[in-house]
PDB file of N, CA and C in Angstrom:
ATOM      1  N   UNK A   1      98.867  82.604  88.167  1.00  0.00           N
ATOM      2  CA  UNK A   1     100.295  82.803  88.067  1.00  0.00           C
ATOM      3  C   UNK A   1     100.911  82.613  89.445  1.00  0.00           C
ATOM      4  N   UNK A   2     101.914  82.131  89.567  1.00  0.00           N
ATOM      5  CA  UNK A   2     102.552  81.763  90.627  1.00  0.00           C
ATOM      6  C   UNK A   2     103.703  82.720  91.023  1.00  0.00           C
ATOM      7  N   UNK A   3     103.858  82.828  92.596  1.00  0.00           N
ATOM      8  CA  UNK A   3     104.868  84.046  92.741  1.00  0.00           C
ATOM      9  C   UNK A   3     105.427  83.195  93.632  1.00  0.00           C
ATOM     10  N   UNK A   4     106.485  83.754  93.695  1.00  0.00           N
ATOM     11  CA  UNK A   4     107.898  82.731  94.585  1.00  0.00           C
ATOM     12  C   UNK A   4     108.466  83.679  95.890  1.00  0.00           C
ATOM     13  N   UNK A   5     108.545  83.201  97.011  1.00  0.00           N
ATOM     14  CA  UNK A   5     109.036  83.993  97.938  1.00  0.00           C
ATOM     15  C   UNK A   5     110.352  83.159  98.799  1.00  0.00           C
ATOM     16  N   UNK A   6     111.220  84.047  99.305  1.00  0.00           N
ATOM     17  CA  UNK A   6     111.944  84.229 100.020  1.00  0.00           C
ATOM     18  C   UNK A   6     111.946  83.943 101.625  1.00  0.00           C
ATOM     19  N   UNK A   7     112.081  83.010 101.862  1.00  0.00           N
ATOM     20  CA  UNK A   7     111.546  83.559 103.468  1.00  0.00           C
ATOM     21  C   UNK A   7     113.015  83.683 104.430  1.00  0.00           C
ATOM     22  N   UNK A   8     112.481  84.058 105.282  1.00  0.00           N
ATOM     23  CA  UNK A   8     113.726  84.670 106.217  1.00  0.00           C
ATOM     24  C   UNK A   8     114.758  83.327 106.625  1.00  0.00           C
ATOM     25  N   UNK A   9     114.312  82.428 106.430  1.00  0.00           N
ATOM     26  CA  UNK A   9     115.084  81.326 107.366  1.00  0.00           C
ATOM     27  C   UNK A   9     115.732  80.594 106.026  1.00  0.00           C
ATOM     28  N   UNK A  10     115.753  81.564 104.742  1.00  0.00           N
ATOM     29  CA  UNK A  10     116.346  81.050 103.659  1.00  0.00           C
ATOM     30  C   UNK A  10     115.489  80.071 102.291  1.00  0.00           C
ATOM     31  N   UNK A  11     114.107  79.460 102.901  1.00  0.00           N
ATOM     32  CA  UNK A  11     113.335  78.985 102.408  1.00  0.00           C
ATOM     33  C   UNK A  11     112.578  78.952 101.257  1.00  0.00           C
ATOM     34  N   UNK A  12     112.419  78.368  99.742  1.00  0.00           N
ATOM     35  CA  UNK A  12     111.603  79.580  98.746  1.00  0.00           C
ATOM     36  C   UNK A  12     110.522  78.549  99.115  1.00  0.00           C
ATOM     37  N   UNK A  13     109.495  79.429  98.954  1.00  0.00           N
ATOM     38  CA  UNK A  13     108.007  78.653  98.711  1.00  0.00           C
ATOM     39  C   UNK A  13     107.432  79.783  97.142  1.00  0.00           C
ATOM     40  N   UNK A  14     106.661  78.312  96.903  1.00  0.00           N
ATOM     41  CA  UNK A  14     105.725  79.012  96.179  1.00  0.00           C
ATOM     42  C   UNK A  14     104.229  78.910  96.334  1.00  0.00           C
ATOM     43  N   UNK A  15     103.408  80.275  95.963  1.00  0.00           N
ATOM     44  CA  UNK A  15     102.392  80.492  96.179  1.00  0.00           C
ATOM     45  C   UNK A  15     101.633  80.690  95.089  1.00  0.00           C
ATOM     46  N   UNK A  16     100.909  80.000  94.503  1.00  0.00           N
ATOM     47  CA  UNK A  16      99.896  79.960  93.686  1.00  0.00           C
ATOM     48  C   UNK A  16      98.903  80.278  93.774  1.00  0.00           C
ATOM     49  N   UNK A  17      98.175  80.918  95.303  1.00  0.00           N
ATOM     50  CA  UNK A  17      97.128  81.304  95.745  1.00  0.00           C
ATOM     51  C   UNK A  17      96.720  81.606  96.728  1.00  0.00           C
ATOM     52  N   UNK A  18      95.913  82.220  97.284  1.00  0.00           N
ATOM     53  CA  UNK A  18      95.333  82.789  98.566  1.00  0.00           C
ATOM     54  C   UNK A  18      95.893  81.529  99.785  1.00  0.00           C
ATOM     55  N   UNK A  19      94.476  80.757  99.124  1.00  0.00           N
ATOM     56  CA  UNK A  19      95.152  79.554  99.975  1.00  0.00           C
ATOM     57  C   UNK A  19      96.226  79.048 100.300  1.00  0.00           C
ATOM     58  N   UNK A  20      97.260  78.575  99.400  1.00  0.00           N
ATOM     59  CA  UNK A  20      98.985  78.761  99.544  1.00  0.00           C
ATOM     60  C   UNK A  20      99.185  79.783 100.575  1.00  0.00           C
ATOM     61  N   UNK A  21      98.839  80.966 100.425  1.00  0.00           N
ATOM     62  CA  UNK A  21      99.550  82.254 101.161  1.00  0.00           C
ATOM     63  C   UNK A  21      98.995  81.929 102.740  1.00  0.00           C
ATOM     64  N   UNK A  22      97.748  81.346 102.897  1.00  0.00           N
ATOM     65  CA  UNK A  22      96.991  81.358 104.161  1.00  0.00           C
ATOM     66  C   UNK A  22      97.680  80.149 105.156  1.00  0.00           C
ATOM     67  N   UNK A  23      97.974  78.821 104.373  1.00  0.00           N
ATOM     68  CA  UNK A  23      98.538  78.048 104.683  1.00  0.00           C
ATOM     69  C   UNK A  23      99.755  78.548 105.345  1.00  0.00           C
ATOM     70  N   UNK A  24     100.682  79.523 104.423  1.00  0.00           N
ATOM     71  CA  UNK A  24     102.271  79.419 104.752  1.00  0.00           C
ATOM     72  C   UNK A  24     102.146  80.282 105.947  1.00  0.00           C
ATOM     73  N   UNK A  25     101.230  81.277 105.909  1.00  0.00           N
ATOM     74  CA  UNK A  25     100.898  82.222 107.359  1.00  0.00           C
ATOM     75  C   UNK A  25     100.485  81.300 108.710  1.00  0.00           C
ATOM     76  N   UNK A  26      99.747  80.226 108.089  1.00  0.00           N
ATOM     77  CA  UNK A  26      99.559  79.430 109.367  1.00  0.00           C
ATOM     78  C   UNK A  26     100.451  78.453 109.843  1.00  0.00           C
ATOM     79  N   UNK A  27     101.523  78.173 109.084  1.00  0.00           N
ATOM     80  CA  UNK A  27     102.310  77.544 109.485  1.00  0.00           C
ATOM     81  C   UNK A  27     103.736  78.417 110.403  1.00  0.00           C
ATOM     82  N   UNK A  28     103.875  79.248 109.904  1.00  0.00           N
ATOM     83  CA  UNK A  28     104.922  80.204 110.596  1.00  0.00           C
ATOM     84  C   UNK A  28     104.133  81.141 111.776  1.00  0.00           C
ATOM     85  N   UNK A  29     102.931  81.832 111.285  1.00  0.00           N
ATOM     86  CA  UNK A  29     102.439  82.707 112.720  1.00  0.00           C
ATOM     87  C   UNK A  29     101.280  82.016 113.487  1.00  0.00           C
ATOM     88  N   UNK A  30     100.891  81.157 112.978  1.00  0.00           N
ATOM     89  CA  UNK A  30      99.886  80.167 114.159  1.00  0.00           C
ATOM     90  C   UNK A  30      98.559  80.617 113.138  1.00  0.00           C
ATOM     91  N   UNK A  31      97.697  79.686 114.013  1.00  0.00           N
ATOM     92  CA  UNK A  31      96.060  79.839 113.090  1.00  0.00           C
ATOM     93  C   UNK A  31      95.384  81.383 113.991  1.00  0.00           C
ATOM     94  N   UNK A  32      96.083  81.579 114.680  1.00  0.00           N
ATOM     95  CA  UNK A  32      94.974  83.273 115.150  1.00  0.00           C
ATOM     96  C   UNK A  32      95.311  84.293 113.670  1.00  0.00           C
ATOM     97  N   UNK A  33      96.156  83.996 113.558  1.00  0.00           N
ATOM     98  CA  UNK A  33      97.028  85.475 112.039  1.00  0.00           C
ATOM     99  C   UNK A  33      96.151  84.890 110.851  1.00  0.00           C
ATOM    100  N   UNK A  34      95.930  83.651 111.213  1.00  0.00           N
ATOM    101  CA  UNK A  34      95.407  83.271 109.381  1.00  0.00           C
ATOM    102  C   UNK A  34      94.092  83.789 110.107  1.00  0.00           C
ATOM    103  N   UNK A  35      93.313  83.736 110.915  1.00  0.00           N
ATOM    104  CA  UNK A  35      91.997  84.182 110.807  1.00  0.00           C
ATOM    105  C   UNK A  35      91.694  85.538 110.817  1.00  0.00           C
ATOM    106  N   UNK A  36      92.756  86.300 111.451  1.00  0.00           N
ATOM    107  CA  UNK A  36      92.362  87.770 110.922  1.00  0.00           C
ATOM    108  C   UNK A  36      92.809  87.988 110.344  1.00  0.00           C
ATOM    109  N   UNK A  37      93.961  87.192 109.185  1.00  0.00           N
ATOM    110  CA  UNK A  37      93.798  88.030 107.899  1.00  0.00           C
ATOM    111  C   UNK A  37      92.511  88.059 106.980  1.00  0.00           C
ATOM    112  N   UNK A  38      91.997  86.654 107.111  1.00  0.00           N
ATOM    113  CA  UNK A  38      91.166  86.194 106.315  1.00  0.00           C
ATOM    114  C   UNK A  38      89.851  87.566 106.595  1.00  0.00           C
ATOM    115  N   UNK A  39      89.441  87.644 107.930  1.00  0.00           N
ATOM    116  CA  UNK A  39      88.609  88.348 108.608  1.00  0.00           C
ATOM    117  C   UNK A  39      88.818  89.416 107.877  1.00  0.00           C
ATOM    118  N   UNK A  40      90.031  90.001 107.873  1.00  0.00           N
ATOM    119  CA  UNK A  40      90.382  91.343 107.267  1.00  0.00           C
ATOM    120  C   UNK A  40      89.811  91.361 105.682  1.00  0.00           C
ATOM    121  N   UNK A  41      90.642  90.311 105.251  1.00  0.00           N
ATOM    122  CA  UNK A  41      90.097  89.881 103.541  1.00  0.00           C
ATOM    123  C   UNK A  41      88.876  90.187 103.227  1.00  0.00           C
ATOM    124  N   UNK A  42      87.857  89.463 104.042  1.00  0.00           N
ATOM    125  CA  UNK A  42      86.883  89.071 103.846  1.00  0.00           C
ATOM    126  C   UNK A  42      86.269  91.080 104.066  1.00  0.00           C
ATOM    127  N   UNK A  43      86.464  91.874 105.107  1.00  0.00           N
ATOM    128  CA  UNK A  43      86.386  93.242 105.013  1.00  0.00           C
ATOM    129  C   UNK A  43      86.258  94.130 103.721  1.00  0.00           C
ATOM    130  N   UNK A  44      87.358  93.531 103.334  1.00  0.00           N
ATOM    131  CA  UNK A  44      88.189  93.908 101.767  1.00  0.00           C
ATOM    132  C   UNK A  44      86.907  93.736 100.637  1.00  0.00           C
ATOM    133  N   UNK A  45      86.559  92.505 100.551  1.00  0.00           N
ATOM    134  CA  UNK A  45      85.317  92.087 100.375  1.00  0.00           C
ATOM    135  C   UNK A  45      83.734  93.051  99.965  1.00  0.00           C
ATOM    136  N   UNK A  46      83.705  93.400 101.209  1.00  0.00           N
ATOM    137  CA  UNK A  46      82.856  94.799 100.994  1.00  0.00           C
ATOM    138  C   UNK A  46      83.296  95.740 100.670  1.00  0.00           C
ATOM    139  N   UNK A  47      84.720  96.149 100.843  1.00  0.00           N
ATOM    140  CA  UNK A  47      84.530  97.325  99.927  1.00  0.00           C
ATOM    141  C   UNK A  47      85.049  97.377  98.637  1.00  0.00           C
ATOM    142  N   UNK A  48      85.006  96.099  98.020  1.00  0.00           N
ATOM    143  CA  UNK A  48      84.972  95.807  96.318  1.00  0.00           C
ATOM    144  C   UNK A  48      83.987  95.640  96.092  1.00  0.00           C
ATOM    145  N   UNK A  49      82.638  95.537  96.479  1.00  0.00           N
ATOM    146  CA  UNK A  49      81.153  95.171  96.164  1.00  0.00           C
ATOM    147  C   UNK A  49      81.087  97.188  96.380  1.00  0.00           C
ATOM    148  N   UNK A  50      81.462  97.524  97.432  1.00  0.00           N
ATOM    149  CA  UNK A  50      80.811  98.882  97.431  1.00  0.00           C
ATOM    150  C   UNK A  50      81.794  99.997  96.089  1.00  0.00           C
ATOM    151  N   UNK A  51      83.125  99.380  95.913  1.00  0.00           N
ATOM    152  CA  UNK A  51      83.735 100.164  95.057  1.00  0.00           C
ATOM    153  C   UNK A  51      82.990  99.793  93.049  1.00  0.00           C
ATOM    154  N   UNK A  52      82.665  98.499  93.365  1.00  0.00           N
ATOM    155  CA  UNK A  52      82.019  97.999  91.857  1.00  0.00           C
ATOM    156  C   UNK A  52      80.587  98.969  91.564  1.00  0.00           C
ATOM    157  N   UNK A  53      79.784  99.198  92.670  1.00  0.00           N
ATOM    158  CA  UNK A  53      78.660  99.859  92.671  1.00  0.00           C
ATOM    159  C   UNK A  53      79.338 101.339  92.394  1.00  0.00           C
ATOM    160  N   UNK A  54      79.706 101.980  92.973  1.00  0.00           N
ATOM    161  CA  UNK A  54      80.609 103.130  92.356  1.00  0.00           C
ATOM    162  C   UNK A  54      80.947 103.265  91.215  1.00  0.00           C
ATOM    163  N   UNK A  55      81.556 102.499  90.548  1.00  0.00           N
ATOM    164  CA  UNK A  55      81.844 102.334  89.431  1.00  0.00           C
ATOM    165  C   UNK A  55      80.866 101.999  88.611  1.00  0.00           C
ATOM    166  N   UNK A  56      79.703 101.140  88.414  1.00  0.00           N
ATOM    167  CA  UNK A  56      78.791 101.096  88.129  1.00  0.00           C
ATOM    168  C   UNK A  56      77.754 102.791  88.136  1.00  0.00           C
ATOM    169  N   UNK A  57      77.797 103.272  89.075  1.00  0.00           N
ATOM    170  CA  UNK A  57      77.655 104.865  89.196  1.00  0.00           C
ATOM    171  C   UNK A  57      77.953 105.620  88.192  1.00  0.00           C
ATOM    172  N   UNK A  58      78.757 105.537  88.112  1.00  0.00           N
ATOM    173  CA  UNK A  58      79.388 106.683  87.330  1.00  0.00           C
ATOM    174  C   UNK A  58      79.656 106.510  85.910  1.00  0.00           C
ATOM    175  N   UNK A  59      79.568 105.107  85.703  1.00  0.00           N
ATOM    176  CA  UNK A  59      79.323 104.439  83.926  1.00  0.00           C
ATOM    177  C   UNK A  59      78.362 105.120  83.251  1.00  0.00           C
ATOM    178  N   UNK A  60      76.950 104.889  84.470  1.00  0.00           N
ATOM    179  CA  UNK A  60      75.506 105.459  84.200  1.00  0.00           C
ATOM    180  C   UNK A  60      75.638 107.360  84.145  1.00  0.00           C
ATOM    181  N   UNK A  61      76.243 107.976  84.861  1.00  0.00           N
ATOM    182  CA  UNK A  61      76.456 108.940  85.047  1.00  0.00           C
ATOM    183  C   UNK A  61      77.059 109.656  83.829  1.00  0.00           C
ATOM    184  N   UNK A  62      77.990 108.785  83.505  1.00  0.00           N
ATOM    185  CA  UNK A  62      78.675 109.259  81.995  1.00  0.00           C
ATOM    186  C   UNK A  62      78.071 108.980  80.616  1.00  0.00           C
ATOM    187  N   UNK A  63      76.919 108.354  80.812  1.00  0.00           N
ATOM    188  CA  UNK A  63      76.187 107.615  79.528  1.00  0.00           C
ATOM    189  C   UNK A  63      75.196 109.060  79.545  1.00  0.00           C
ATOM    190  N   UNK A  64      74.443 109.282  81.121  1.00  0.00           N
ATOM    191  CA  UNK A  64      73.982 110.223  80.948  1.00  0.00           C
ATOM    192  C   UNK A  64      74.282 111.628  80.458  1.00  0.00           C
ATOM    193  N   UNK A  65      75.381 111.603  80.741  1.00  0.00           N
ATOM    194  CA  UNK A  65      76.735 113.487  80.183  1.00  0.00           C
ATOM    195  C   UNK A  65      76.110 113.053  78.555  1.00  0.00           C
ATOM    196  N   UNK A  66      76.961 112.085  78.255  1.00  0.00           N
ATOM    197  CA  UNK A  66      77.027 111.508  76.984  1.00  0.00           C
ATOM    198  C   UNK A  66      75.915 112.162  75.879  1.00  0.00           C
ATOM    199  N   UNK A  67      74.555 111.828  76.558  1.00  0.00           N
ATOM    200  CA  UNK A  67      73.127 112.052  76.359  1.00  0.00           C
ATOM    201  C   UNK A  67      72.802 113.625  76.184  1.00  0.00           C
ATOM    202  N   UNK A  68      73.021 114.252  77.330  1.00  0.00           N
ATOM    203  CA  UNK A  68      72.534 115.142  77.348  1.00  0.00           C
ATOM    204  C   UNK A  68      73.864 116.246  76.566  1.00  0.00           C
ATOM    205  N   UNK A  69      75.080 115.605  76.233  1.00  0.00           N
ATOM    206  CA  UNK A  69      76.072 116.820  75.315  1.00  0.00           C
ATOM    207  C   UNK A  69      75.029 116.578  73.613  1.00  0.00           C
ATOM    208  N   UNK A  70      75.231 115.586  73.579  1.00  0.00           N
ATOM    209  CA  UNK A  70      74.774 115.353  72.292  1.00  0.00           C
ATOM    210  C   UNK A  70      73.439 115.412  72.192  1.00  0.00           C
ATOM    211  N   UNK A  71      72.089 115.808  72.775  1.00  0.00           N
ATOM    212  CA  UNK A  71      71.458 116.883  72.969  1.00  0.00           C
ATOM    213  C   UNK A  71      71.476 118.437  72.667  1.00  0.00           C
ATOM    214  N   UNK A  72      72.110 118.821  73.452  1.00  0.00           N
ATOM    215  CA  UNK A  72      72.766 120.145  73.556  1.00  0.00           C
ATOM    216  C   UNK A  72      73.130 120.106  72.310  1.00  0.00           C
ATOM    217  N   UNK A  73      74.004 119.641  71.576  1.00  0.00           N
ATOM    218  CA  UNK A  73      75.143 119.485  70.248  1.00  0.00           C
ATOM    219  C   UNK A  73      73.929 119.502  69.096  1.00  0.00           C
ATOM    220  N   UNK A  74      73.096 118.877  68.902  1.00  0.00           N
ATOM    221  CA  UNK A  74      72.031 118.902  68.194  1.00  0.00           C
ATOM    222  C   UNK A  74      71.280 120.119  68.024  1.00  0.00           C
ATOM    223  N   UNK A  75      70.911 120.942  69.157  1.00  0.00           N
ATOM    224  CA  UNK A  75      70.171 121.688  69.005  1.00  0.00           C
ATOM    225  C   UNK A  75      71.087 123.268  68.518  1.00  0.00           C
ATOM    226  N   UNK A  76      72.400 122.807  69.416  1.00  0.00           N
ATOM    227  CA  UNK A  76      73.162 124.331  68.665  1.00  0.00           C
ATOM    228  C   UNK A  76      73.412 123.794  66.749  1.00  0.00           C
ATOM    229  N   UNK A  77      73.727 123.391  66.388  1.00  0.00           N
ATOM    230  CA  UNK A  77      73.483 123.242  65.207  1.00  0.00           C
ATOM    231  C   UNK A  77      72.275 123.128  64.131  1.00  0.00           C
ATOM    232  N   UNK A  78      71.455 123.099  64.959  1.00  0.00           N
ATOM    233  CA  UNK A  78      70.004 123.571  64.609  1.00  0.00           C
ATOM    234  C   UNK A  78      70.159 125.356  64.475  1.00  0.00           C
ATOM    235  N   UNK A  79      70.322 125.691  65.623  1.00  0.00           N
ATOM    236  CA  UNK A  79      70.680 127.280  65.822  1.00  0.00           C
ATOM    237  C   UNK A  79      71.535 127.732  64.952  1.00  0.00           C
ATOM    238  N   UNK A  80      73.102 126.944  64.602  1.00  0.00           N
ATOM    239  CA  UNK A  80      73.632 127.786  63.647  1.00  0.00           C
ATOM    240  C   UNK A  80      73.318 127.528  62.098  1.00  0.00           C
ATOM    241  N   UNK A  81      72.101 126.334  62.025  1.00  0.00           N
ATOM    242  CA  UNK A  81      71.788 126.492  60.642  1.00  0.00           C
ATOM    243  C   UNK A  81      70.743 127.520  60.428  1.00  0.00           C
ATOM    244  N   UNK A  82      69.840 128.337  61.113  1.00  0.00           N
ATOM    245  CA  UNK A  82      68.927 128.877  61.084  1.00  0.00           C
ATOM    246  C   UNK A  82      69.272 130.168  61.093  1.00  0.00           C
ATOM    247  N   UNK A  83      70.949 130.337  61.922  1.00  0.00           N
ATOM    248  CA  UNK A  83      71.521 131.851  61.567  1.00  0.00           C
ATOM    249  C   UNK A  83      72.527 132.073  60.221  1.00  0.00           C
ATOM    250  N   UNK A  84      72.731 130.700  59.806  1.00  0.00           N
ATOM    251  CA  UNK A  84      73.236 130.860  58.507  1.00  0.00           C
ATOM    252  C   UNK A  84      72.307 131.010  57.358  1.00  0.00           C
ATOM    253  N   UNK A  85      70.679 130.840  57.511  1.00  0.00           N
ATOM    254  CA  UNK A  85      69.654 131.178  56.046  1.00  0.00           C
ATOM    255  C   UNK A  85      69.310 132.944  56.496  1.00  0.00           C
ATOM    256  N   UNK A  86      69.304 133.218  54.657  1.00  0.00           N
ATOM    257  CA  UNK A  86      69.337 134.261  54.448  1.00  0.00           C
ATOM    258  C   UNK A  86      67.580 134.917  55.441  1.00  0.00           C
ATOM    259  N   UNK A  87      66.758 134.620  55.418  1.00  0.00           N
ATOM    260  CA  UNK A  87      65.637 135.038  56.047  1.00  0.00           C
ATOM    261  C   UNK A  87      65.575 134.148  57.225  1.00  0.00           C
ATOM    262  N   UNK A  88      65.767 134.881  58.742  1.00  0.00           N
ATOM    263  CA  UNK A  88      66.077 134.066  59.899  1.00  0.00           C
ATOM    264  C   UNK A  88      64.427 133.642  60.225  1.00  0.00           C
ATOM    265  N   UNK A  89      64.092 132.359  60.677  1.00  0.00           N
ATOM    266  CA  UNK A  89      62.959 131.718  60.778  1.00  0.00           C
ATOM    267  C   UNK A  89      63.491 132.029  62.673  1.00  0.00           C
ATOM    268  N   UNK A  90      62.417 133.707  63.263  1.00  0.00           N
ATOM    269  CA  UNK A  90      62.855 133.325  64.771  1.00  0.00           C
ATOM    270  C   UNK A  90      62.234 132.580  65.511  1.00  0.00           C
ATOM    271  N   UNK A  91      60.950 131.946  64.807  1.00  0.00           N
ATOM    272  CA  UNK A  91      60.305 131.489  65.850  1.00  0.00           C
ATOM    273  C   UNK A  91      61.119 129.775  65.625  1.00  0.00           C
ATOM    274  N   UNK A  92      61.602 129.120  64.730  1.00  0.00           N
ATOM    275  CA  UNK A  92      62.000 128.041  65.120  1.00  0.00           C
ATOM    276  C   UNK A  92      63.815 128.137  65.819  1.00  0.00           C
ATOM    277  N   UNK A  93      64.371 129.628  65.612  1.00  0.00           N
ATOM    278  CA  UNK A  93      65.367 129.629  66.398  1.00  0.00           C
ATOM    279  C   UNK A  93      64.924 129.554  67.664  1.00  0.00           C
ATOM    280  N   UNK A  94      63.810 130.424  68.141  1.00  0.00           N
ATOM    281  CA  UNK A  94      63.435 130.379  69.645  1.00  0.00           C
ATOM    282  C   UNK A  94      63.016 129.137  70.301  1.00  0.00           C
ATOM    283  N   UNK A  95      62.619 127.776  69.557  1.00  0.00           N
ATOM    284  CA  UNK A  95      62.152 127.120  70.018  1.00  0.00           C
ATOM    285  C   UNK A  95      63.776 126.169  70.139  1.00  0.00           C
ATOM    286  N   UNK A  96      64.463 125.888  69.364  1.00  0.00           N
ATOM    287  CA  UNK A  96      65.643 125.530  70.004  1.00  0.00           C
ATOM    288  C   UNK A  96      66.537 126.257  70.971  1.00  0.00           C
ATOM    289  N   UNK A  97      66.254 127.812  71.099  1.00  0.00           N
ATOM    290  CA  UNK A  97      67.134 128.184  72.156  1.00  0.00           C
ATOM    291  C   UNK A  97      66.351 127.845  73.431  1.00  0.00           C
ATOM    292  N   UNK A  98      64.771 127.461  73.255  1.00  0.00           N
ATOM    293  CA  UNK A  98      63.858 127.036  74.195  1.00  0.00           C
ATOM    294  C   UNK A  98      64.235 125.558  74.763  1.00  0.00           C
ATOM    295  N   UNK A  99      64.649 124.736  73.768  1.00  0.00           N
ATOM    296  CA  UNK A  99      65.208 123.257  74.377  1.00  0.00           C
ATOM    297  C   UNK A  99      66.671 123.449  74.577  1.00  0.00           C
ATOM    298  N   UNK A 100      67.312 124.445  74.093  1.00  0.00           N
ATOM    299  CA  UNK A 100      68.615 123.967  74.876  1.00  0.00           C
ATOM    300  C   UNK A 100      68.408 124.393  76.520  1.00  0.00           C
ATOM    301  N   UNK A 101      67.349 125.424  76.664  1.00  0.00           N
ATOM    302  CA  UNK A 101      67.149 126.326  78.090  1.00  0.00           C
ATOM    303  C   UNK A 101      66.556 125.258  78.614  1.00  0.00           C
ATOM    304  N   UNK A 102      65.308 124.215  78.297  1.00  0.00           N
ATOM    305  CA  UNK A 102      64.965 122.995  79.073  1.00  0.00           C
ATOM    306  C   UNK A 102      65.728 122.022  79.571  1.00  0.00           C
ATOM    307  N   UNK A 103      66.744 121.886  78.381  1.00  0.00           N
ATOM    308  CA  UNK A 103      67.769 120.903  78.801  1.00  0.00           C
ATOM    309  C   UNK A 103      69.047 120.947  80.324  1.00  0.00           C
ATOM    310  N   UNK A 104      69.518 122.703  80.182  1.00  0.00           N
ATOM    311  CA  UNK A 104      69.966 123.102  80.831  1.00  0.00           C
ATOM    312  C   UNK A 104      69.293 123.205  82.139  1.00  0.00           C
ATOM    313  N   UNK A 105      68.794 123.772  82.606  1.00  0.00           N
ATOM    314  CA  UNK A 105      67.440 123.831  83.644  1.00  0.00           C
ATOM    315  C   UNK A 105      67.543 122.308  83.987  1.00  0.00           C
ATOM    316  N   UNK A 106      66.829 121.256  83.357  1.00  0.00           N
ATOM    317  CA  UNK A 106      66.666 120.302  83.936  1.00  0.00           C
ATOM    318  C   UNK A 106      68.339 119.197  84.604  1.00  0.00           C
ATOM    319  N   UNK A 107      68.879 119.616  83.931  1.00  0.00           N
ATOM    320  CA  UNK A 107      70.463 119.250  84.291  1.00  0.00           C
ATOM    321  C   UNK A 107      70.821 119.459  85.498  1.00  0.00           C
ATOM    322  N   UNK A 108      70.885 121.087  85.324  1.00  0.00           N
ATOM    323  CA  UNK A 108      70.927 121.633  87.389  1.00  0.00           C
ATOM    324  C   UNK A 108      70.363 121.650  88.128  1.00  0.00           C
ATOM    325  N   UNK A 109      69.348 121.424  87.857  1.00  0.00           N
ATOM    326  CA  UNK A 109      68.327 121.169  88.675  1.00  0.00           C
ATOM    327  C   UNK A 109      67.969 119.456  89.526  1.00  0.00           C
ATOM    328  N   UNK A 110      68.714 118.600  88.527  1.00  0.00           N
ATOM    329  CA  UNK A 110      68.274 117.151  88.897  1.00  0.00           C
ATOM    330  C   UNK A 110      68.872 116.687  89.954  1.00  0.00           C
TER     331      UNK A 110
END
């Protein structure tokens, strides 16, 4: 997409791209400005590779929540079906209040 500018001396240009933009900088502030912008750009650079990995982070991070609620979610409904039968079975309640306690534990702990 193309954006249209204004310039001070009354001028419109249009810019269709980096390049366009680098050009019109080198023509009005000299080639030192186009190289440290570019320099700068190119800065910019790394920290969209380091912000994508971040983000990538925390995708994994949320797949993992994801995992371990619906875990958790499984086993309390295990629990409240076992307190809803008339003769409570404790040893298989204990063994789910035993994996939700593994689950937990290993969570804070990691």
């Amino acid at each position: 997409m193309a954006n249209v500018m204004q310039l001070p001396d009354s001028r419109i240009e249009t810019i269709f791209g980096e390049r366009d933009f680098l050009d019109l900088l080198e023509t009005y502030m000299g080639s030192e400005a186009r190289r440290w912008l570019e320099d700068w750009l190119g800065e910019n650079d790394d920290m969209s590779d380091y912000i994508d990995d971040l983000e990538k982070e925390s995708e994994g991070l949320r797949a993992r929540h994801r995992e371990v609620m619906e875990s958790l979610r499984k086993q309390s409904e295990t629990i409240a079906a076992l307190i809803r039968e008339k003769d409570i079975d404790r040893t298989a309640l204990s063994a789910a209040a035993g994996i939700i306690g593994s689950i937990t534990w290993r969570e804070i702990n990691a």
